[in-house]
PDB file of N, CA and C in Angstrom:
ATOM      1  N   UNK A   1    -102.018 -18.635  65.249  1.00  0.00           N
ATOM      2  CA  UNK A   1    -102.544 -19.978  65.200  1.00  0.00           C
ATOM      3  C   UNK A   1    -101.445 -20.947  64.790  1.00  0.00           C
ATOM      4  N   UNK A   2    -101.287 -22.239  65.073  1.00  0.00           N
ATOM      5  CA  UNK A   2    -100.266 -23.159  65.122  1.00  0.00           C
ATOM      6  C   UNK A   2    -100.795 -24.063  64.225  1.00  0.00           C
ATOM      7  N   UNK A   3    -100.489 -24.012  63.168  1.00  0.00           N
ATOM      8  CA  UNK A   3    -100.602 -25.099  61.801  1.00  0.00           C
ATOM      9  C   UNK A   3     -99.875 -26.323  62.139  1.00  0.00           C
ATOM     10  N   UNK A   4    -100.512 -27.605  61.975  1.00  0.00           N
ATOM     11  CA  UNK A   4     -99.633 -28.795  62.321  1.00  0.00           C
ATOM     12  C   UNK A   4     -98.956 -28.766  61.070  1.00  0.00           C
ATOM     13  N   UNK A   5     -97.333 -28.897  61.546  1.00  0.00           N
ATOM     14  CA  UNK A   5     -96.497 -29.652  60.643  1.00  0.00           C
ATOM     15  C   UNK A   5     -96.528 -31.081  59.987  1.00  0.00           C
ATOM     16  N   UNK A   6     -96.442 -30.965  59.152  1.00  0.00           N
ATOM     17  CA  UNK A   6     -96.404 -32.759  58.554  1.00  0.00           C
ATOM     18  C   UNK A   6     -95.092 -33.006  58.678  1.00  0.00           C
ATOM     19  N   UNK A   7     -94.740 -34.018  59.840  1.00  0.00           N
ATOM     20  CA  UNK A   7     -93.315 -34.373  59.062  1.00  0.00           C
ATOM     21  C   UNK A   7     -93.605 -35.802  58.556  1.00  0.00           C
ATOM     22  N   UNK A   8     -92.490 -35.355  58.266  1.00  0.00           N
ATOM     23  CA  UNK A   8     -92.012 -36.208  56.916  1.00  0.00           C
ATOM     24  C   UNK A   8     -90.500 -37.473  57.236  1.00  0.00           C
ATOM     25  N   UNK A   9     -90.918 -38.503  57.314  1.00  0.00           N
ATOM     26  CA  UNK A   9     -90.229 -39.465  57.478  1.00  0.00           C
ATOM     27  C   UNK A   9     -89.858 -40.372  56.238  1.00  0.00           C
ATOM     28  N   UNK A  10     -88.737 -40.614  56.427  1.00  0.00           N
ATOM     29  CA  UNK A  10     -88.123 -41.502  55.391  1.00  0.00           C
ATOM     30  C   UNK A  10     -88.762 -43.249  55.370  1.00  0.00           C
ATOM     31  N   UNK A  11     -89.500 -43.349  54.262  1.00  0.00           N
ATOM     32  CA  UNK A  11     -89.704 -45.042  54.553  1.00  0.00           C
ATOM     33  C   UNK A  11     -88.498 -45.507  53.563  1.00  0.00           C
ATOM     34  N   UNK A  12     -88.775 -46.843  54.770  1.00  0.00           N
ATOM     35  CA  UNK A  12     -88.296 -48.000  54.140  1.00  0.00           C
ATOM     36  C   UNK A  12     -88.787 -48.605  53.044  1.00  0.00           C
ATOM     37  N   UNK A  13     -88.259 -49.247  51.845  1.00  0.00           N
ATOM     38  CA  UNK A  13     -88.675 -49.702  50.818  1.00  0.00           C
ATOM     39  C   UNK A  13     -88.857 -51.315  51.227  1.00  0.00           C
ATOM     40  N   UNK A  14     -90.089 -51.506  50.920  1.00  0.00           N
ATOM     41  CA  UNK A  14     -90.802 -53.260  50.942  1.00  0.00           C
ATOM     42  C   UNK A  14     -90.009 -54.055  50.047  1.00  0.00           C
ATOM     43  N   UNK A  15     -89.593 -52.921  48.872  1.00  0.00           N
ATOM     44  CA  UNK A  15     -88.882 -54.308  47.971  1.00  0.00           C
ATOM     45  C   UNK A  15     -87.389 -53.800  48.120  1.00  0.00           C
ATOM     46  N   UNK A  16     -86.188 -54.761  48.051  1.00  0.00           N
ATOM     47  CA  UNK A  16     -85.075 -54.024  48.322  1.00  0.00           C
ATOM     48  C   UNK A  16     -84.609 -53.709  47.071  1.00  0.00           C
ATOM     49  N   UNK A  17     -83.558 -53.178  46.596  1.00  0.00           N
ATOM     50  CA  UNK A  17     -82.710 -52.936  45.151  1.00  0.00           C
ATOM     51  C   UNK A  17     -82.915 -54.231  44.522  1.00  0.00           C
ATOM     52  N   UNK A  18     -82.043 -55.353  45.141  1.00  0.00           N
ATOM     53  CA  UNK A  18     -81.338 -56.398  44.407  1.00  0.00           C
ATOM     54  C   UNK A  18     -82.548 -57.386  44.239  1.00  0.00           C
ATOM     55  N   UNK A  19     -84.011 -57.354  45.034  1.00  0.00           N
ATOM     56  CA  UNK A  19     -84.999 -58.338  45.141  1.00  0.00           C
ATOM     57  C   UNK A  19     -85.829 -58.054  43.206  1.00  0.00           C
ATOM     58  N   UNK A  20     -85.725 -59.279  42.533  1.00  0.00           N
ATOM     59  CA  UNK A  20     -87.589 -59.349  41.781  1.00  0.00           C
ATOM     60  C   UNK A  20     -88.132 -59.699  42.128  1.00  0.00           C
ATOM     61  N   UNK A  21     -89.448 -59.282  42.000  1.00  0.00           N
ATOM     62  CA  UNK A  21     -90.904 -59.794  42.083  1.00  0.00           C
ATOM     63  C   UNK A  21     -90.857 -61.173  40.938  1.00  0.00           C
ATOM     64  N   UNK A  22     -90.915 -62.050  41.485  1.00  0.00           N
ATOM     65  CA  UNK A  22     -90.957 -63.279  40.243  1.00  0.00           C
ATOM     66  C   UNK A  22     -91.862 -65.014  41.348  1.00  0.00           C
ATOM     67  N   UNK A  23     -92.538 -65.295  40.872  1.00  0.00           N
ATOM     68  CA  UNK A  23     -93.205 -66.175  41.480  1.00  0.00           C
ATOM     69  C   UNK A  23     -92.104 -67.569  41.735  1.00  0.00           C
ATOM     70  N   UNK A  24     -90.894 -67.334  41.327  1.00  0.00           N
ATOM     71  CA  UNK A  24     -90.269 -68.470  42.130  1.00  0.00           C
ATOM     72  C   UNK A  24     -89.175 -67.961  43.258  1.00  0.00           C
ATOM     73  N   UNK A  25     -89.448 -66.638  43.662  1.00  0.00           N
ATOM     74  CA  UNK A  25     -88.920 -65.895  44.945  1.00  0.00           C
ATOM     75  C   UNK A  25     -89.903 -66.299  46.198  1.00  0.00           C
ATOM     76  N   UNK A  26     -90.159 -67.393  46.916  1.00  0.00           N
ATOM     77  CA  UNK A  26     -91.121 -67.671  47.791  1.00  0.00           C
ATOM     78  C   UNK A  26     -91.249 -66.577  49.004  1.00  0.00           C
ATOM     79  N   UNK A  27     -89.463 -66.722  49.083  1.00  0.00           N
ATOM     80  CA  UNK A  27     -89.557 -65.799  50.501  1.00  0.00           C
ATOM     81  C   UNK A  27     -89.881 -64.523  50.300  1.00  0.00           C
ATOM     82  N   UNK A  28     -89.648 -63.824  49.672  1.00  0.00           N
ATOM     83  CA  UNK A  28     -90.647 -62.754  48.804  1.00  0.00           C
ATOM     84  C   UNK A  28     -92.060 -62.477  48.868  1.00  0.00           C
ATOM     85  N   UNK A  29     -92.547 -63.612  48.716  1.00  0.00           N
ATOM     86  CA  UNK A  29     -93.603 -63.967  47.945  1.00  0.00           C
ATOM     87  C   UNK A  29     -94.681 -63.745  49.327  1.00  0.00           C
ATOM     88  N   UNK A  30     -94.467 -64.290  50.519  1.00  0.00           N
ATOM     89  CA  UNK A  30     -95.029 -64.906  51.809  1.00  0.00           C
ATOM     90  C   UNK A  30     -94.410 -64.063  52.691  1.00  0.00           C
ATOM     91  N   UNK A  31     -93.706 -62.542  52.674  1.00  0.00           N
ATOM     92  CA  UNK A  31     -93.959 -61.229  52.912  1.00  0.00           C
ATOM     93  C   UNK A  31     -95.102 -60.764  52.598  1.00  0.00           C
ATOM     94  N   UNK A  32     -95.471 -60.802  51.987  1.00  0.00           N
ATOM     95  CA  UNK A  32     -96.539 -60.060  51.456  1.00  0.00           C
ATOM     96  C   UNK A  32     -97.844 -60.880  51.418  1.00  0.00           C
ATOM     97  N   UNK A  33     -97.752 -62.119  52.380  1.00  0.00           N
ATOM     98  CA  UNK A  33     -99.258 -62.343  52.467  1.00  0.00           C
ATOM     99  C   UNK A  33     -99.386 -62.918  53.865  1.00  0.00           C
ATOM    100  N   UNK A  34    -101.073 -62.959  54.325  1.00  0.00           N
ATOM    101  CA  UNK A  34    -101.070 -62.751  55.949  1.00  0.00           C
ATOM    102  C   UNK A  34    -100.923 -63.939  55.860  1.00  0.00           C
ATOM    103  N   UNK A  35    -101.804 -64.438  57.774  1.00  0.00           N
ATOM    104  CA  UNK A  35    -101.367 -66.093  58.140  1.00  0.00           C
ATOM    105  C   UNK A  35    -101.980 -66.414  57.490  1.00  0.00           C
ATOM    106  N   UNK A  36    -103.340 -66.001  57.452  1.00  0.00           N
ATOM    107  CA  UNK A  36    -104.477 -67.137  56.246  1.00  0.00           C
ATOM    108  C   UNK A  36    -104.288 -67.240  54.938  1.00  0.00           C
ATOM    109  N   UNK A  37    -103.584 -66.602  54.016  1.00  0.00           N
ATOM    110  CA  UNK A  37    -102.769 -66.763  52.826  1.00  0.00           C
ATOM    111  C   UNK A  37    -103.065 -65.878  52.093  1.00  0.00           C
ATOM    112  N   UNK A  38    -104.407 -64.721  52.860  1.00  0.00           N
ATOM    113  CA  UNK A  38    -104.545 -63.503  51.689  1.00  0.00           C
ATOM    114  C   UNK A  38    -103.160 -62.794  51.085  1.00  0.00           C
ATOM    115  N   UNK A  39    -103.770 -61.901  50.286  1.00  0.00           N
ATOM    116  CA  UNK A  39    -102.759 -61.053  49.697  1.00  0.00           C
ATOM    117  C   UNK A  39    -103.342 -59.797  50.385  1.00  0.00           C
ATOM    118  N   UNK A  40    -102.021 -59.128  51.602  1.00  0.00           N
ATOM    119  CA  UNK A  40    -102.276 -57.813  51.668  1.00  0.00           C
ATOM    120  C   UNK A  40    -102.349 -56.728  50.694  1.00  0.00           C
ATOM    121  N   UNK A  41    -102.965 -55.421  50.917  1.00  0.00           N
ATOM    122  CA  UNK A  41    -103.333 -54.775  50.308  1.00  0.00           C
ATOM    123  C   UNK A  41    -102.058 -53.613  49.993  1.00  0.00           C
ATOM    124  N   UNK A  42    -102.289 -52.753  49.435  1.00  0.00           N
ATOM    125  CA  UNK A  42    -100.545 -52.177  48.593  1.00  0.00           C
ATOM    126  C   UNK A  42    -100.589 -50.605  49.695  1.00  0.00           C
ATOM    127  N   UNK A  43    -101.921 -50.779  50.458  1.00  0.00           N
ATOM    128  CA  UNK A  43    -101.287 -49.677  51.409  1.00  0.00           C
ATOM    129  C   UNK A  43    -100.850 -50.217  52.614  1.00  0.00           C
ATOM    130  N   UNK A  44    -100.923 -51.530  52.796  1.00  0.00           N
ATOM    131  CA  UNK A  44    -100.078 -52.282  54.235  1.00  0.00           C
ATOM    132  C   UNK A  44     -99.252 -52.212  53.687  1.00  0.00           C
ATOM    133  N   UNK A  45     -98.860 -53.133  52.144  1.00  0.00           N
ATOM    134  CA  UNK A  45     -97.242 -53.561  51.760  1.00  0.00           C
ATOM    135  C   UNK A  45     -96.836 -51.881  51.280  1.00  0.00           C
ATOM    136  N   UNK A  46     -97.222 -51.131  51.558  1.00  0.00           N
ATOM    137  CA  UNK A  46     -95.812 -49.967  50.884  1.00  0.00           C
ATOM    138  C   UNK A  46     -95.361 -50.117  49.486  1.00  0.00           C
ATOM    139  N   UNK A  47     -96.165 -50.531  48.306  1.00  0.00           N
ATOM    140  CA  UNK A  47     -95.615 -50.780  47.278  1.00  0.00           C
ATOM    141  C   UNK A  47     -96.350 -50.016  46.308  1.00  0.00           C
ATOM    142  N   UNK A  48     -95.715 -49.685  45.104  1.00  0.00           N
ATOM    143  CA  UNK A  48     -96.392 -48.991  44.015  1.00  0.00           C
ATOM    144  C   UNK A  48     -97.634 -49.739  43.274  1.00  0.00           C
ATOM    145  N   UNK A  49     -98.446 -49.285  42.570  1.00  0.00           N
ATOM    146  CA  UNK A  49     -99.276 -49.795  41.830  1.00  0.00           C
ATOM    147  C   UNK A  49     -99.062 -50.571  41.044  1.00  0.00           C
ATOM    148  N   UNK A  50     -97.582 -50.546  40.188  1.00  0.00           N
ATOM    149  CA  UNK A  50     -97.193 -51.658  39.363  1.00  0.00           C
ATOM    150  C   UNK A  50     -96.614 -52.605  39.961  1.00  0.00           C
ATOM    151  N   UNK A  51     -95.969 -52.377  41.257  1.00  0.00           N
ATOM    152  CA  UNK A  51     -95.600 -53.533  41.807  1.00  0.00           C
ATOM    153  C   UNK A  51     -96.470 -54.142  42.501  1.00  0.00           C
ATOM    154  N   UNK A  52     -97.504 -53.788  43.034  1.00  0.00           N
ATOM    155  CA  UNK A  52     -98.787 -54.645  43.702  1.00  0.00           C
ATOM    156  C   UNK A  52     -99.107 -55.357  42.461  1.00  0.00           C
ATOM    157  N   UNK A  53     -99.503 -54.931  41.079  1.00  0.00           N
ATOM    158  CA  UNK A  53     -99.516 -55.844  40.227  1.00  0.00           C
ATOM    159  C   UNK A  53     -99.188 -57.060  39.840  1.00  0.00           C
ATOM    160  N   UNK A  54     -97.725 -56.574  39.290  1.00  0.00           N
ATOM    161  CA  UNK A  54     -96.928 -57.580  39.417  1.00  0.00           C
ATOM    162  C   UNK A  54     -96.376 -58.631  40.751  1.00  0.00           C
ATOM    163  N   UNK A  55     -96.587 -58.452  42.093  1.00  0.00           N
ATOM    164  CA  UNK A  55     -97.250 -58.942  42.869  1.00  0.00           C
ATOM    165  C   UNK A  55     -97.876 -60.222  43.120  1.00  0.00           C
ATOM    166  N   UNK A  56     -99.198 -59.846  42.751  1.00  0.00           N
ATOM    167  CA  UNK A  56    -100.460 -60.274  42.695  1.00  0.00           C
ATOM    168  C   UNK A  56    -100.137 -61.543  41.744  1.00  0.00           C
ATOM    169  N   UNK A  57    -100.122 -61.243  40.203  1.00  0.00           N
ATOM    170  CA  UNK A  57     -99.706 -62.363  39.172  1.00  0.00           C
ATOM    171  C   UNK A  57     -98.734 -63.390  39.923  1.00  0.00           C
ATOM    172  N   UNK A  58     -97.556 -62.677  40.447  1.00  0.00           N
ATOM    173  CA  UNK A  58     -96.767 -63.746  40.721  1.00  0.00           C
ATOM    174  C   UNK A  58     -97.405 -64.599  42.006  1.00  0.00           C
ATOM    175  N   UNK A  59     -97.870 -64.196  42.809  1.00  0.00           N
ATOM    176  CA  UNK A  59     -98.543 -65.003  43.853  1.00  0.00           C
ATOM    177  C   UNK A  59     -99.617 -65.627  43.509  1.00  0.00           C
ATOM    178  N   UNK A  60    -100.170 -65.262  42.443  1.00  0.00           N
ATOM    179  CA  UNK A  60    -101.411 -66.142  41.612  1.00  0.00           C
ATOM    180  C   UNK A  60    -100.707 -66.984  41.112  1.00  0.00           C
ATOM    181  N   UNK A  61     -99.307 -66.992  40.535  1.00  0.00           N
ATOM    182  CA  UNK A  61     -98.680 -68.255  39.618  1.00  0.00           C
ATOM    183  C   UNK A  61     -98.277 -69.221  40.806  1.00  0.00           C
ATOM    184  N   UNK A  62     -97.138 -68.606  41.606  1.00  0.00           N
ATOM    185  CA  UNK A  62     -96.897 -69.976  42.811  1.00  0.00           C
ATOM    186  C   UNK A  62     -98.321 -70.695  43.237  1.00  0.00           C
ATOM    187  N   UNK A  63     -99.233 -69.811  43.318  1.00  0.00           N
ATOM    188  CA  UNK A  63    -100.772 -71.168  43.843  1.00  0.00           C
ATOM    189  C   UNK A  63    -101.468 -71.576  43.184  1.00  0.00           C
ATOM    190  N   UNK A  64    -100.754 -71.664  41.282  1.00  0.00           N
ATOM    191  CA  UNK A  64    -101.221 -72.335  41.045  1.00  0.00           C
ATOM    192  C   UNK A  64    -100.445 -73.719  40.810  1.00  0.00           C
ATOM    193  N   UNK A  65     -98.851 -73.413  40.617  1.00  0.00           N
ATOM    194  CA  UNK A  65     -97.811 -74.162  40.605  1.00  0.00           C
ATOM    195  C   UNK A  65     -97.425 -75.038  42.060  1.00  0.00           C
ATOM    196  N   UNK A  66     -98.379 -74.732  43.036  1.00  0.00           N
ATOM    197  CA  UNK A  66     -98.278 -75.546  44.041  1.00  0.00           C
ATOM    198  C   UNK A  66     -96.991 -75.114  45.387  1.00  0.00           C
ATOM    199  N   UNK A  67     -96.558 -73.979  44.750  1.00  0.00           N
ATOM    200  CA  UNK A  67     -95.316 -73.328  45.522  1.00  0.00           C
ATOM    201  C   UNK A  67     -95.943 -72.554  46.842  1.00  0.00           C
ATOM    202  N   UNK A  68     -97.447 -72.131  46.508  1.00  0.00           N
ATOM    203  CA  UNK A  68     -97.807 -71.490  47.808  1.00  0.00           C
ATOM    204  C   UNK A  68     -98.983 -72.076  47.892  1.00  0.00           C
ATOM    205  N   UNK A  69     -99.223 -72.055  49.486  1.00  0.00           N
ATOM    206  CA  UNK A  69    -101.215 -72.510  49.536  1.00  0.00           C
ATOM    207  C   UNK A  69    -101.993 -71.285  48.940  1.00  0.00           C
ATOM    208  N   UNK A  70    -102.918 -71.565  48.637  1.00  0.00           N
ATOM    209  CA  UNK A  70    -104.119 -70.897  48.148  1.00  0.00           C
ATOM    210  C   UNK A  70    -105.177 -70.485  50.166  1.00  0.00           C
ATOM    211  N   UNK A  71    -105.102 -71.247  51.408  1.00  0.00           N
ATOM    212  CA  UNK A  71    -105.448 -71.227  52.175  1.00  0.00           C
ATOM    213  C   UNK A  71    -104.773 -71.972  53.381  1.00  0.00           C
ATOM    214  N   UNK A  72    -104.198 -71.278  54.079  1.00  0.00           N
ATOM    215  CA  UNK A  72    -103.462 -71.151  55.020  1.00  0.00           C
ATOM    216  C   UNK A  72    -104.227 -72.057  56.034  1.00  0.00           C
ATOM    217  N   UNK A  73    -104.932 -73.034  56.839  1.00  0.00           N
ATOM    218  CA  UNK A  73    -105.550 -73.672  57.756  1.00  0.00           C
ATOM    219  C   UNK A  73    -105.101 -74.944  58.354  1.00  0.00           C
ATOM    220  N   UNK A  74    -104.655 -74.160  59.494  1.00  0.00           N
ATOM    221  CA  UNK A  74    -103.388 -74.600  60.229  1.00  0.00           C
ATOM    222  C   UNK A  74    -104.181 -74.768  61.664  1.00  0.00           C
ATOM    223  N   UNK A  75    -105.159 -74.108  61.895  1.00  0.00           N
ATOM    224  CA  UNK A  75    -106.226 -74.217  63.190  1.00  0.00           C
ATOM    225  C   UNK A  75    -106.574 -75.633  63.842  1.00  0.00           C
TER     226      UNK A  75
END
């Protein structure tokens, strides 16, 4: 009988070495969210649990600091 192999591929990392997560990184920031301004979820973005966290806060601080929309409606 022929057991499927899992392979195993190398991902790419969402965040690079030299990048923080910090809410005045925009371009950062608007990776990680769709056209309508949600926040994707941490199994689209490829990111750990603490970094979806930390994440999240920082994209909650730019909308509230006016750095990002809260709703994307551009239609």
């Amino acid at each position: 009988m022929n057991k499927s192999i899992k392979m195993s591929r190398k991902r790419i990392p969402a965040i690079r070495s030299g990048e923080f997560i910090d809410y005045k990184n925009i371009s950062l920031l608007r990776r990680f969210t769709s056209e309508q301004g949600k926040i994707l979820s941490r199994r689209i973005n490829r990111l750990t649990s603490k970094q979806q966290r930390l994440l999240t806060i920082a994209i909650k601080r730019a909308r509230v600091l006016s750095l990002l929309p809260f709703l994307n409606n551009e239609n």
